[in-house]
N, C-alpha and C. Protein backbone atom coordinates (compact mmCIF):
# COMPACT_ATOMS: atom_id res chain seq x y z
N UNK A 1 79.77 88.07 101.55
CA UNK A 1 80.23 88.07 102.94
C UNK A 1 81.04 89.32 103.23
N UNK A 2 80.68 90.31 104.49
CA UNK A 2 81.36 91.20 104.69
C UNK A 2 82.36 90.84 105.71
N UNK A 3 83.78 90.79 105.60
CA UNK A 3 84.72 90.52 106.13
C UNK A 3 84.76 91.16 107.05
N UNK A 4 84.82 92.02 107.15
CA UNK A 4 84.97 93.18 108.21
C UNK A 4 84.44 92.93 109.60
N UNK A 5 83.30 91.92 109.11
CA UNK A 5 82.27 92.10 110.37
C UNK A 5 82.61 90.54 111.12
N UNK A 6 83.42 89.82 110.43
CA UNK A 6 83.81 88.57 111.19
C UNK A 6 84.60 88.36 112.42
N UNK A 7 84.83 87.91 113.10
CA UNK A 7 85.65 87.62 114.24
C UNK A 7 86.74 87.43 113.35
N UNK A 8 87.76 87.69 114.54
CA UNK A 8 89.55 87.18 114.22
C UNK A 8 88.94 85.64 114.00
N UNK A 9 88.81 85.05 114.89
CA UNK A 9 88.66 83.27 114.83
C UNK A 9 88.43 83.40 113.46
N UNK A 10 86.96 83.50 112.87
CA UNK A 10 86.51 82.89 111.59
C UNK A 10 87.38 83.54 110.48
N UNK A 11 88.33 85.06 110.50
CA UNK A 11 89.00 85.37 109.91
C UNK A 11 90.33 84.46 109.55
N UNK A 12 91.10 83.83 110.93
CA UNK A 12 92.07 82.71 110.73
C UNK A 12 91.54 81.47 110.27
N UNK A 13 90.22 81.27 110.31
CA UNK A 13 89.55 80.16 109.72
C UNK A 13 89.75 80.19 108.00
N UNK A 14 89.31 81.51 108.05
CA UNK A 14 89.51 81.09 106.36
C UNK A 14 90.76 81.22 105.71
N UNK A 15 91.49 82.33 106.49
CA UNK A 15 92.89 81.76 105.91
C UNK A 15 93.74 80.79 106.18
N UNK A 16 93.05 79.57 106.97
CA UNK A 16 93.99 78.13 107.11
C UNK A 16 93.37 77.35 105.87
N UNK A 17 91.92 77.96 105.39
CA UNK A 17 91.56 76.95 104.19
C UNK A 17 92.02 77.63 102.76
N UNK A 18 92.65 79.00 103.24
CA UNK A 18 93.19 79.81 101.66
C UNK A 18 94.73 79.07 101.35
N UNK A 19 95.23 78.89 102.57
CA UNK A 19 96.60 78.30 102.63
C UNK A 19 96.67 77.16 102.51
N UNK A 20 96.06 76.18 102.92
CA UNK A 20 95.62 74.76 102.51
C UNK A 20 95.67 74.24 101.10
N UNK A 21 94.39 75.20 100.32
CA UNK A 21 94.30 75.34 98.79
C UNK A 21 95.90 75.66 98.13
N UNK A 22 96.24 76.89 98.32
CA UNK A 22 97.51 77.39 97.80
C UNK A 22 99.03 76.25 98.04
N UNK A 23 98.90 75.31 99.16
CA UNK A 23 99.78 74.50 99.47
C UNK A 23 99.58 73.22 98.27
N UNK A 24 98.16 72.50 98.55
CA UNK A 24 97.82 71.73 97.50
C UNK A 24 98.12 71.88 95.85
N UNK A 25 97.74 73.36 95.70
CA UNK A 25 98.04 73.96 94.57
C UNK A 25 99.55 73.80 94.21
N UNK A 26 100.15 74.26 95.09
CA UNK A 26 102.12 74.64 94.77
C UNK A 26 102.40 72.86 94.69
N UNK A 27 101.83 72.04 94.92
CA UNK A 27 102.56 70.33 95.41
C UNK A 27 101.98 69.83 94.44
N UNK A 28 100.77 69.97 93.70
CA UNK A 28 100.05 68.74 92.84
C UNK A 28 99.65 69.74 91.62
N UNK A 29 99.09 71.09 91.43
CA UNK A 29 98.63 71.65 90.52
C UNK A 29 97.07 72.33 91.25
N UNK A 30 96.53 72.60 89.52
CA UNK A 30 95.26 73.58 90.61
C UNK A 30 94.56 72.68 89.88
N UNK A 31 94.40 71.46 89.28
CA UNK A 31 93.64 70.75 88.96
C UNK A 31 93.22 69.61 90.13
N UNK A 32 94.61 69.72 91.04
CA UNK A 32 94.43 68.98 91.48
C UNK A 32 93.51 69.18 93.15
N UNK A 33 93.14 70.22 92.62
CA UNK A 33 91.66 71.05 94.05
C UNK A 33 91.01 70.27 94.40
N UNK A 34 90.60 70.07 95.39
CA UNK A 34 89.25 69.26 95.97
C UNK A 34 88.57 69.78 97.35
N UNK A 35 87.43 69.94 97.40
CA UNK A 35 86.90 70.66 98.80
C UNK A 35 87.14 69.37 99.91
N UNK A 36 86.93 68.41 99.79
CA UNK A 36 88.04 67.20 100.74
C UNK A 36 89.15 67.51 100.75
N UNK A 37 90.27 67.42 99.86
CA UNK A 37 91.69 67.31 99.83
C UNK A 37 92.25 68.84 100.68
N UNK A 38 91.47 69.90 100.45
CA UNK A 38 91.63 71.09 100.91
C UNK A 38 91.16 71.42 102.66
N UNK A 39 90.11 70.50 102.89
CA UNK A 39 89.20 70.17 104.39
C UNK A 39 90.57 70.00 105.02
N UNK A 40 90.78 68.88 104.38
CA UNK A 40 91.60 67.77 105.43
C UNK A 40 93.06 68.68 105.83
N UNK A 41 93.40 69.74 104.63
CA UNK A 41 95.29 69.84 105.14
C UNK A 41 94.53 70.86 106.03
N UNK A 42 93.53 71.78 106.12
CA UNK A 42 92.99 72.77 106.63
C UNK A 42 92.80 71.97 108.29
N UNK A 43 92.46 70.93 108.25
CA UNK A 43 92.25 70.56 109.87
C UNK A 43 90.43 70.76 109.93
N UNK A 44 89.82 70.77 109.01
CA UNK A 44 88.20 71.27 109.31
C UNK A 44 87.66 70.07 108.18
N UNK A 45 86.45 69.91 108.66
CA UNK A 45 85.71 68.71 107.42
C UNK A 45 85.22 69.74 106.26
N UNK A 46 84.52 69.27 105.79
CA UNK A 46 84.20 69.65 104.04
C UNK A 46 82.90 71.13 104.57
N UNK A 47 82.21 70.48 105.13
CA UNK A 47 80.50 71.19 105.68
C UNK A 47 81.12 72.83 105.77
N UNK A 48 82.37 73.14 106.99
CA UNK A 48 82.83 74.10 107.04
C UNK A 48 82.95 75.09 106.41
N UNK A 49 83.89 74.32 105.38
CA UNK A 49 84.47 75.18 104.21
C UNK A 49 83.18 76.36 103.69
N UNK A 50 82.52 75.71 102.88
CA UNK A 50 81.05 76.20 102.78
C UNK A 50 80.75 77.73 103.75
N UNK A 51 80.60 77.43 105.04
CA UNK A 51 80.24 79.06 105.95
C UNK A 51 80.75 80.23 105.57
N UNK A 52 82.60 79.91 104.57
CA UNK A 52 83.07 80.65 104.13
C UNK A 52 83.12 80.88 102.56
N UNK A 53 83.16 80.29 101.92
CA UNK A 53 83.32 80.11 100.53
C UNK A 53 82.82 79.66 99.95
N UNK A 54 82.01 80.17 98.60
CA UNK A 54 80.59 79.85 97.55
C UNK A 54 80.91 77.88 97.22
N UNK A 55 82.27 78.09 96.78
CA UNK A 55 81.74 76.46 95.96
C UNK A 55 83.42 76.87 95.98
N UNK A 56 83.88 75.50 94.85
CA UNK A 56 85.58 75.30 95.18
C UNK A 56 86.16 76.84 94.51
N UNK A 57 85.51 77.06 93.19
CA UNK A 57 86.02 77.62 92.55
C UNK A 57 86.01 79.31 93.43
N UNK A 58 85.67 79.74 93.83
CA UNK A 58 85.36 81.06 94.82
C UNK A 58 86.61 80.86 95.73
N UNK A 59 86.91 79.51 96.38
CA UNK A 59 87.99 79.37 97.12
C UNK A 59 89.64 79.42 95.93
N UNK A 60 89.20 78.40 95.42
CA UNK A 60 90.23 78.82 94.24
C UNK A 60 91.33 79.93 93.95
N UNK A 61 89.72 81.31 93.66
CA UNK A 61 90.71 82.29 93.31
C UNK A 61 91.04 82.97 94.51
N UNK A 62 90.42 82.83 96.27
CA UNK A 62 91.20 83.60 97.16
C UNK A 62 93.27 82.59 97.28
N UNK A 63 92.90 81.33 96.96
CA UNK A 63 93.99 81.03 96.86
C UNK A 63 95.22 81.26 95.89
N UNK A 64 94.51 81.50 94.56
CA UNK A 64 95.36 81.82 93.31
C UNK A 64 96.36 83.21 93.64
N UNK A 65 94.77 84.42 94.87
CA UNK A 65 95.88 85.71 94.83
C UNK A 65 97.14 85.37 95.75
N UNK A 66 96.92 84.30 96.70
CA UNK A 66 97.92 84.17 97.60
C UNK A 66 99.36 84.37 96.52
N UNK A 67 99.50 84.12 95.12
CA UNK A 67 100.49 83.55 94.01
C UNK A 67 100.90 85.31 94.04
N UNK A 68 100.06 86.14 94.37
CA UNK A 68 100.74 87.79 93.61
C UNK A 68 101.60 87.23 94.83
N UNK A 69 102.03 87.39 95.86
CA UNK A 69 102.39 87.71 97.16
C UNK A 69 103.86 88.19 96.97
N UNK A 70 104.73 87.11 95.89
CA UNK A 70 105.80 87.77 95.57
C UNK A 70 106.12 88.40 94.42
N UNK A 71 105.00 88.61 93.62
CA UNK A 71 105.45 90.27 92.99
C UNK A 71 104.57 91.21 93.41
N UNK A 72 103.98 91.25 94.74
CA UNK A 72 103.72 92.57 94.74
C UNK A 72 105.08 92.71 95.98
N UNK A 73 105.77 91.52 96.82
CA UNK A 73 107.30 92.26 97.48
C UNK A 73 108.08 92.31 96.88
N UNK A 74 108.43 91.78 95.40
CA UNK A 74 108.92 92.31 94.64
C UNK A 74 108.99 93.49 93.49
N UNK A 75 107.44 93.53 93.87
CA UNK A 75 107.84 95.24 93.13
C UNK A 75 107.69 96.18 94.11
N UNK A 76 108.12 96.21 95.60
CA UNK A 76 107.80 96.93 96.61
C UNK A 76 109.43 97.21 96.40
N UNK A 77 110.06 96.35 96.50
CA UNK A 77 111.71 96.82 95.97
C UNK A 77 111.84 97.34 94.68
N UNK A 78 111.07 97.09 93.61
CA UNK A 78 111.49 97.77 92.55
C UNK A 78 111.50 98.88 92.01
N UNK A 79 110.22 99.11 92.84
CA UNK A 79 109.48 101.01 92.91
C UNK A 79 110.28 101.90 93.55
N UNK A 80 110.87 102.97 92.69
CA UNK A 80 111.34 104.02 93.64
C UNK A 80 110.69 105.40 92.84
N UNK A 81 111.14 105.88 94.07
CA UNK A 81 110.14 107.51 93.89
C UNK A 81 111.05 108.34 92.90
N UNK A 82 112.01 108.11 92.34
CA UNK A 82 112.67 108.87 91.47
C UNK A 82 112.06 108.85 90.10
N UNK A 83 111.22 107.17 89.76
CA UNK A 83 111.34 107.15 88.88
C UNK A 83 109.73 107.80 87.68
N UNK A 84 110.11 107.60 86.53
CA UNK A 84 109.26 108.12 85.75
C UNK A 84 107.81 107.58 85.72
N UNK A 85 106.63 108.38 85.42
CA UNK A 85 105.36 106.92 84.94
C UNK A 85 105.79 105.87 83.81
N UNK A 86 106.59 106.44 82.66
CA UNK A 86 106.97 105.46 82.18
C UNK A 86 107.61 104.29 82.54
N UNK A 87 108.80 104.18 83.11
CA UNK A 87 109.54 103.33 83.71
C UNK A 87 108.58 102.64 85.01
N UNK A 88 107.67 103.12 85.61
CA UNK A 88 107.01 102.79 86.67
C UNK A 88 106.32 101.29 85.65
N UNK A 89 105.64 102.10 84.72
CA UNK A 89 104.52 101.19 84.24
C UNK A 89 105.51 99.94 83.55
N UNK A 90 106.27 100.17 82.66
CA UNK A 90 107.52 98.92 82.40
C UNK A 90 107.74 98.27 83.53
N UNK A 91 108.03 98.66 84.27
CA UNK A 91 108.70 97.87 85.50
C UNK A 91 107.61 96.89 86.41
N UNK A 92 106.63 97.55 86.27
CA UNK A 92 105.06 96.75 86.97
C UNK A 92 104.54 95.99 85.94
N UNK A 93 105.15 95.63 85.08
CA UNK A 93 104.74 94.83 83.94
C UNK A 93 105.83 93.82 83.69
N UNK A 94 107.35 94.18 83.98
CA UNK A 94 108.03 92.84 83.96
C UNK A 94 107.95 92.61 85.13
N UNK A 95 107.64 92.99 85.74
CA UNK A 95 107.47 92.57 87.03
C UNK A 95 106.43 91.58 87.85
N UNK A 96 105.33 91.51 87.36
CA UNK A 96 104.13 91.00 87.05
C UNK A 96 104.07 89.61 85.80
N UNK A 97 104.51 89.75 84.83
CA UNK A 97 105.50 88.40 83.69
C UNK A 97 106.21 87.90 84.51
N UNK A 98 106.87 88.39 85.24
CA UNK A 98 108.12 86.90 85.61
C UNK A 98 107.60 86.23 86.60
N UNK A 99 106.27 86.60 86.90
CA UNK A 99 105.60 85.67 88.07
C UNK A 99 104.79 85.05 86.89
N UNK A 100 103.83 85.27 86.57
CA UNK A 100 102.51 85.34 85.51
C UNK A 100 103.17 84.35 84.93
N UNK A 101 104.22 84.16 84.71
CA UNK A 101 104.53 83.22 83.30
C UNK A 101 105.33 82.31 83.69
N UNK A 102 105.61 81.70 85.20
CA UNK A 102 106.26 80.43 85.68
C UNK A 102 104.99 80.29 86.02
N UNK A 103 103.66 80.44 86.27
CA UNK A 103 102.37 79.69 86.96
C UNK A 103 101.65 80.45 86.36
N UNK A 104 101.53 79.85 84.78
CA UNK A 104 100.59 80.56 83.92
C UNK A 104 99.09 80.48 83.83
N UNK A 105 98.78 79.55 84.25
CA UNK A 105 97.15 78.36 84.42
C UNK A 105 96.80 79.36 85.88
N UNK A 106 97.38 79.42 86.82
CA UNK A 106 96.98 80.16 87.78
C UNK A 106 96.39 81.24 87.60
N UNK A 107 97.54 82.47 87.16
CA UNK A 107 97.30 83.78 86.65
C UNK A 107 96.19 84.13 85.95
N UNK A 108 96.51 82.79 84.48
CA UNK A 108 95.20 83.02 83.87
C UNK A 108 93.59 82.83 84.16
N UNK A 109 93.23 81.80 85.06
CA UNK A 109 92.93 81.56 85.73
C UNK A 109 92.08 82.53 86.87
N UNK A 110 93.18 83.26 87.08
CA UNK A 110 92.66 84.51 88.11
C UNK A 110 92.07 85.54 87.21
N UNK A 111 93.08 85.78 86.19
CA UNK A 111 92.68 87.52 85.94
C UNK A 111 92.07 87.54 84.82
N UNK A 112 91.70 85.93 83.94
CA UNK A 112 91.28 85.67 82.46
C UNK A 112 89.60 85.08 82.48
N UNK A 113 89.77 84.02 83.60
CA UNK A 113 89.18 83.00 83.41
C UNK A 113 87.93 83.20 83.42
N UNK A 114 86.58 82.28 83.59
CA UNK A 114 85.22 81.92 84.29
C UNK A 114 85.32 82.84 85.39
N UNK A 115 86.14 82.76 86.44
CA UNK A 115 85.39 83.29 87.65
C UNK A 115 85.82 84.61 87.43
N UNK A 116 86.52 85.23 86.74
CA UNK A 116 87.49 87.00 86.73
C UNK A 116 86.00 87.99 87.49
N UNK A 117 84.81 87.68 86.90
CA UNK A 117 84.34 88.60 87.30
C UNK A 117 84.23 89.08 88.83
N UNK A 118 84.78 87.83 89.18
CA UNK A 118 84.12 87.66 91.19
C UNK A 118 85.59 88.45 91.49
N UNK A 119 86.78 88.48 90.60
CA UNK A 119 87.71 89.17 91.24
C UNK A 119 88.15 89.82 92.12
N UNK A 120 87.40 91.05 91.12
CA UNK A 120 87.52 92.47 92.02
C UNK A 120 87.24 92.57 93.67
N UNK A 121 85.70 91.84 93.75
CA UNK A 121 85.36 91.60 94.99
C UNK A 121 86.46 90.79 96.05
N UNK A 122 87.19 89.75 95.01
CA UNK A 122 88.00 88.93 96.02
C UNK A 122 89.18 89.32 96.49
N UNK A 123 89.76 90.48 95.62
CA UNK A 123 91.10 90.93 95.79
C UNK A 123 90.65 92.24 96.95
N UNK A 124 89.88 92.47 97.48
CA UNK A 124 89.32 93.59 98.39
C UNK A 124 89.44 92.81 99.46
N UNK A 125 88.51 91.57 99.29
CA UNK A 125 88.78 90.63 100.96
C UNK A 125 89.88 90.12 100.84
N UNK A 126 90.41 89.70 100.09
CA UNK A 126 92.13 89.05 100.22
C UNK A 126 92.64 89.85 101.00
N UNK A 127 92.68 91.45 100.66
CA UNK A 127 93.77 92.19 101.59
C UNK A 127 93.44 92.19 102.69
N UNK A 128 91.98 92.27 102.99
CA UNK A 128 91.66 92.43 104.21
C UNK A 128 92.25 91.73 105.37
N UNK A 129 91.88 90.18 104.56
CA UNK A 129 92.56 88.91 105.34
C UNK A 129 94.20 88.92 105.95
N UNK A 130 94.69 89.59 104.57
CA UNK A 130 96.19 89.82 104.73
C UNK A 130 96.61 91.13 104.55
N UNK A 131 96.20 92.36 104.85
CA UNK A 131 96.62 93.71 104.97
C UNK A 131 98.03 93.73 104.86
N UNK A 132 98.81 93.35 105.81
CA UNK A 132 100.28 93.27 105.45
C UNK A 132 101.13 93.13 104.04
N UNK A 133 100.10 92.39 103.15
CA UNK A 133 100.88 92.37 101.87
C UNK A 133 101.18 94.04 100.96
N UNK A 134 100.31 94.92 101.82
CA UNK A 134 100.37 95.83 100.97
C UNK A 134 101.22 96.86 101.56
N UNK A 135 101.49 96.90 102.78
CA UNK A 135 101.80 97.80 103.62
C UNK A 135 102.38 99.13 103.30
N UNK A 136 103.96 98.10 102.79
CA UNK A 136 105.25 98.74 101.79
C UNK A 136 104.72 99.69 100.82
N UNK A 137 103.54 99.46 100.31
CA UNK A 137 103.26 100.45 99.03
C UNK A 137 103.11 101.86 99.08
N UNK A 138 103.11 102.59 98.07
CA UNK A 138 102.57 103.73 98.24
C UNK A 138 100.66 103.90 98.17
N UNK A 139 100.17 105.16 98.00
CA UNK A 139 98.89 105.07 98.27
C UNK A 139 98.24 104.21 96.61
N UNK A 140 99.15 105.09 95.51
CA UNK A 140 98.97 105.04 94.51
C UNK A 140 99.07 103.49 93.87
N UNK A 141 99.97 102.49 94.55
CA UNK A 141 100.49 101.70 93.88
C UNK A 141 99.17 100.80 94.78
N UNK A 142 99.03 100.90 95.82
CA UNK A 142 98.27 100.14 96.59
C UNK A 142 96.58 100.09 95.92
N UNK A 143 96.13 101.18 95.26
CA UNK A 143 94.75 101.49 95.08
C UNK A 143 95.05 100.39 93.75
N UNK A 144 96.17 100.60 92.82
CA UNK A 144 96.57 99.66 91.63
C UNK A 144 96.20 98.18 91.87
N UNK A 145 96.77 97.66 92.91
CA UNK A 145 96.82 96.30 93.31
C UNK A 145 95.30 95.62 93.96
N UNK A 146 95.01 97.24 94.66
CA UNK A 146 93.35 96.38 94.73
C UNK A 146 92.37 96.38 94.19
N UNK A 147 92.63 96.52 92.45
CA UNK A 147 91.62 96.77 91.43
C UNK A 147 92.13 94.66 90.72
N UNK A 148 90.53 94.02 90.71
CA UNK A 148 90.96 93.14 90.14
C UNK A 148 90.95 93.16 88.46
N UNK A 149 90.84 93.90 88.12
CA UNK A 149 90.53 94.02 86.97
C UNK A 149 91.42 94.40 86.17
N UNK A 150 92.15 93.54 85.41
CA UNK A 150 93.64 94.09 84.40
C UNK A 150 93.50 95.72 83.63
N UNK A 151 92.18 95.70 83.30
CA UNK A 151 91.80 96.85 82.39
C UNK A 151 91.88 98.23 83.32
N UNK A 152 91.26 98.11 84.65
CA UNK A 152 91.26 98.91 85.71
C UNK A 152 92.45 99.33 86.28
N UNK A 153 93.40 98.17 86.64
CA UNK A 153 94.35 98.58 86.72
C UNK A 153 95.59 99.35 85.83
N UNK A 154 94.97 99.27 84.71
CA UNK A 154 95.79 100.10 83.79
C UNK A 154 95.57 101.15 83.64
N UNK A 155 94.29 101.62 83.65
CA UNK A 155 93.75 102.91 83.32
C UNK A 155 94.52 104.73 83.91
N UNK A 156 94.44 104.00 85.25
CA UNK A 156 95.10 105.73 86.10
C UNK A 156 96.57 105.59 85.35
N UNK A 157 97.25 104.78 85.59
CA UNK A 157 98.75 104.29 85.14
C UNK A 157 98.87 105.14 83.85
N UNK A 158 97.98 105.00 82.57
CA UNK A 158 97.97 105.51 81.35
C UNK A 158 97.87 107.18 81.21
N UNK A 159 96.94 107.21 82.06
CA UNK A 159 96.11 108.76 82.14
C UNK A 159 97.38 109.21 82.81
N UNK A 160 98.09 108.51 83.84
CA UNK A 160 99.40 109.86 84.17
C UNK A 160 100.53 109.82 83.01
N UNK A 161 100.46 108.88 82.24
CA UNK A 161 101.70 108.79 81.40
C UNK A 161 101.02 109.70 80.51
N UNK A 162 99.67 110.20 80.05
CA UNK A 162 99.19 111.07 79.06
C UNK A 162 99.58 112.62 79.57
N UNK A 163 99.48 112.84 81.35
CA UNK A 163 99.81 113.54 82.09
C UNK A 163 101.42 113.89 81.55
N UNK A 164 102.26 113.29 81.38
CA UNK A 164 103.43 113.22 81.94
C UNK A 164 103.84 113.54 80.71
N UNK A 165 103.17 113.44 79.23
CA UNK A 165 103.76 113.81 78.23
C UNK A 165 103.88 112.62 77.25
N UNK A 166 104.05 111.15 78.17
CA UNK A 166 105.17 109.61 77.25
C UNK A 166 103.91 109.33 76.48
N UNK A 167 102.09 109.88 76.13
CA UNK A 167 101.66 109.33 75.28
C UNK A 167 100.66 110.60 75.03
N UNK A 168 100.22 110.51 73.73
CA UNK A 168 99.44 111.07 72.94
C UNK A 168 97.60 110.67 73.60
N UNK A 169 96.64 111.87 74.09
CA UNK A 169 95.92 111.57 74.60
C UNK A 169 94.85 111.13 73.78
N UNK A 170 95.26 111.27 72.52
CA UNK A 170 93.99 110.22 71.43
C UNK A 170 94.44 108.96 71.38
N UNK A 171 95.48 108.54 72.03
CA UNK A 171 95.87 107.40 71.84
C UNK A 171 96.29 106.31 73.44
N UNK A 172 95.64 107.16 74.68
CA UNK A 172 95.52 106.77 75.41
C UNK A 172 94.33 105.59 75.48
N UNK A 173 93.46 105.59 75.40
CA UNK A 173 92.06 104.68 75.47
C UNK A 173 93.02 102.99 74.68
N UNK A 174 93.38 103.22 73.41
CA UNK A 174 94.30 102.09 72.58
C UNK A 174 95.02 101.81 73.40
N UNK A 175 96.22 102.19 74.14
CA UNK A 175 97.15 101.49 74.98
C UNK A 175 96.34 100.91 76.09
N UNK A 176 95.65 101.79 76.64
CA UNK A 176 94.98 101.06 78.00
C UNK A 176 93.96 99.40 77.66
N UNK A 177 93.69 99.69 76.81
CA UNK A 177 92.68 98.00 75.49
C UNK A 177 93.46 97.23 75.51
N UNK A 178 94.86 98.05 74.10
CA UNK A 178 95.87 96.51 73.94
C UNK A 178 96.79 96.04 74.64
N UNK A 179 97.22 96.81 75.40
CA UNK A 179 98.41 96.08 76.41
C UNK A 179 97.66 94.76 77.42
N UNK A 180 96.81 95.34 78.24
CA UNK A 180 96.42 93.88 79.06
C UNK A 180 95.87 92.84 78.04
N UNK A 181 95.08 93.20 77.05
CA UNK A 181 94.85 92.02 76.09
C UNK A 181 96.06 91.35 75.45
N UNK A 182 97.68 92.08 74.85
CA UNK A 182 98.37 91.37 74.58
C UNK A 182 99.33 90.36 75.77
N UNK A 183 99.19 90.88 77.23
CA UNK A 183 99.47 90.46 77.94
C UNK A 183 98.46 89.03 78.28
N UNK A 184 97.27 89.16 78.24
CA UNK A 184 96.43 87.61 78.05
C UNK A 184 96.88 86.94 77.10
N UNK A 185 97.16 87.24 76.12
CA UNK A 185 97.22 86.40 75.25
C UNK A 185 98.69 85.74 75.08
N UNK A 186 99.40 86.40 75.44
CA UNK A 186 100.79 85.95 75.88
C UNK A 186 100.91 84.75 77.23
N UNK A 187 100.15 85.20 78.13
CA UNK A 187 99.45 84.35 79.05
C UNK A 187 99.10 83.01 79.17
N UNK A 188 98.39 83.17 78.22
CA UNK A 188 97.33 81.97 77.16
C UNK A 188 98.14 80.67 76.69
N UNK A 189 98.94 81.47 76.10
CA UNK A 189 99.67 80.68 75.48
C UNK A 189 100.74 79.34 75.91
N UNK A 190 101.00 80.09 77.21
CA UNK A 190 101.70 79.21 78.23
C UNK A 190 100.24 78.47 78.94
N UNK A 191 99.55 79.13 79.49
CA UNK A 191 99.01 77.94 80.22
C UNK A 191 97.91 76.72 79.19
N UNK A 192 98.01 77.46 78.01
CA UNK A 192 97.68 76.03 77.47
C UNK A 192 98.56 75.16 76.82
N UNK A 193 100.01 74.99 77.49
CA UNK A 193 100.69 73.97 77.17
C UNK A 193 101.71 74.46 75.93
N UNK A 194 101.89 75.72 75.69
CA UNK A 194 102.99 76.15 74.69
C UNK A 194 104.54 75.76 75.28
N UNK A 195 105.20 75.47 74.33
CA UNK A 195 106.11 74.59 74.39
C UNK A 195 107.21 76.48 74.26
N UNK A 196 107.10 76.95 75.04
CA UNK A 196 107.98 78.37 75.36
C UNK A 196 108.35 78.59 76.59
N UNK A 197 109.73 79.04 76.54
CA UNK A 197 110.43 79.10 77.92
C UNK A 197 109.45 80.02 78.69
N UNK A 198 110.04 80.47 79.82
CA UNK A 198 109.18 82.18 80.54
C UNK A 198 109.86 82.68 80.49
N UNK A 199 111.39 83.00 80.30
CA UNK A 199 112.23 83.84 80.04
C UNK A 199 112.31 84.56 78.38
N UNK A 200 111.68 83.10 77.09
CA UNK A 200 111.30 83.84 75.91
C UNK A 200 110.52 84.68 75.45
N UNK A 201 109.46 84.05 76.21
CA UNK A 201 107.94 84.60 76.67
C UNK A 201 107.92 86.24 76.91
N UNK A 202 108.69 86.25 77.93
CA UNK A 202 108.74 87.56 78.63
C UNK A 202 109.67 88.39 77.56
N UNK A 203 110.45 87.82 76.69
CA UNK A 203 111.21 88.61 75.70
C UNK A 203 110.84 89.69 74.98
N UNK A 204 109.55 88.05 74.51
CA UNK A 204 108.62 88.78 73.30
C UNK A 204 107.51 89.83 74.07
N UNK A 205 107.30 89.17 75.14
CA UNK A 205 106.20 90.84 75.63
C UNK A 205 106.71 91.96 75.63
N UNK A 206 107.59 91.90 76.33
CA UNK A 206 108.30 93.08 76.26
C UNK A 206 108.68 94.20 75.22
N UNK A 207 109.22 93.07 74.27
CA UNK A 207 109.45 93.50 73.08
C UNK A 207 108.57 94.42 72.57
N UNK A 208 107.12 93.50 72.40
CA UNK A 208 105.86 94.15 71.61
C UNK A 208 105.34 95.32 72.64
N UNK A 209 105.30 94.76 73.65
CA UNK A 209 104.85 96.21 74.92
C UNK A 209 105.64 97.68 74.88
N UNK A 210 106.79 97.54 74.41
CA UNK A 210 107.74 98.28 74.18
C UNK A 210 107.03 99.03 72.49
N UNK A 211 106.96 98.66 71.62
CA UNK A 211 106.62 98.61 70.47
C UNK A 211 105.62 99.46 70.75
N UNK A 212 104.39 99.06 71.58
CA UNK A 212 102.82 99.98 71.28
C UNK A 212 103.35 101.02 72.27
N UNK A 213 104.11 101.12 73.05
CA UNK A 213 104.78 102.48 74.04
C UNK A 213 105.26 103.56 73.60
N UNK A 214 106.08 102.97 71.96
CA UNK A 214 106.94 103.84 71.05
C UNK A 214 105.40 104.52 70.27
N UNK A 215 105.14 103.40 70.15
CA UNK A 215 103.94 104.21 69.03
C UNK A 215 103.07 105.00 69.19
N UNK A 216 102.53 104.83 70.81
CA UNK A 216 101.68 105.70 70.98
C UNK A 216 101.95 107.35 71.64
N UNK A 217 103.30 107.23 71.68
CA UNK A 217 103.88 108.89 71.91
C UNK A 217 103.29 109.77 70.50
């Protein structure tokens, strides 16, 4: 579906059934989805839903991105132009954990799961729907946010820190691999029921993220 080409109407249409989902989601869980349960807070029957969205799970993840909403305004405050690529990329990474890891099943979910591949595509119409979330950004940080792809989004991030001196360019390709993979798997761990705070959680990423940062200078 090309967004672009929809009316405002069918455009507020689908974001009363993205918000619907995301409401259901925040009150019961994301297990607890249903293309009924989602109809009904939406104000539209089931048939509807459909004109816009493949099957539940397609709706799903436009609802899951609704979850970045406050770290990408929270890293709209955290970003300043003084600072280094290094510190940029740290900072868009705890920054990104302290959401990721109070609604871990979500996240993972979005950026891990079955549907990841439909991502990319969905995080393009998400903004569309909601342009405003990005506004605040710069050009650079904005092109970041509309890559669904963890690996993608790491890539320019790395190549300026190789730029910038903070890593060794034989050892660029390795950081850009293991960091989002140790970040899944850190991920993982919470949403399948690990008995770990998100404040420990985020300790240990850090920790180790810090670790392959040192090493790969």
């Amino acid at each position: 579906m090309d967004i672009q080409t929809l009316s405002i109407k069918k455009r507020r249409v689908m974001t009363y059934f993205i918000e619907a989902a995301r409401q259901l989601m925040s009150s019961e869980g994301i297990q607890a989805l249903s293309i009924r349960g989602i109809a009904e807070i939406a104000g539209y029957n089931s048939a509807t839903l459909y004109n816009y969205f493949e099957d539940l799970q397609h709706l799903t993840l436009f609802a899951s991105m609704s979850y970045l909403r406050d770290y990408v305004s929270a890293l709209s405050g955290k970003l300043k132009p003084p600072m280094s690529s290094l510190e940029r990329y740290r900072v868009i990474y705890e920054t990104f954990d302290y959401f990721a890891f109070r609604s871990p099943e979500i996240f993972y979910n979005m950026f891990f799961g079955r549907q990841r591949s439909k991502l990319p595509e969905v995080t393009v119409q998400y903004y569309t729907l909601f342009p405003d979330e990005l506004k605040e950004h710069s050009p650079a940080v904005r092109k970041m946010l509309l890559q669904g792809d963890m690996y993608l989004r790491d890539k320019p991030i790395v190549e300026e820190l190789v730029r910038d001196g903070f890593v060794k360019p034989e050892n660029a390709a390795h950081l850009a691999a293991i960091v989002p993979r140790l970040n899944q798997t850190y991920l993982h761990e919470l949403a399948n029921g690990e008995c770990i705070a998100p404040e420990e959680q985020h300790r240990r990423f850090i920790a180790a993220f810090d670790y392959l940062l040192e090493t790969a200078k």
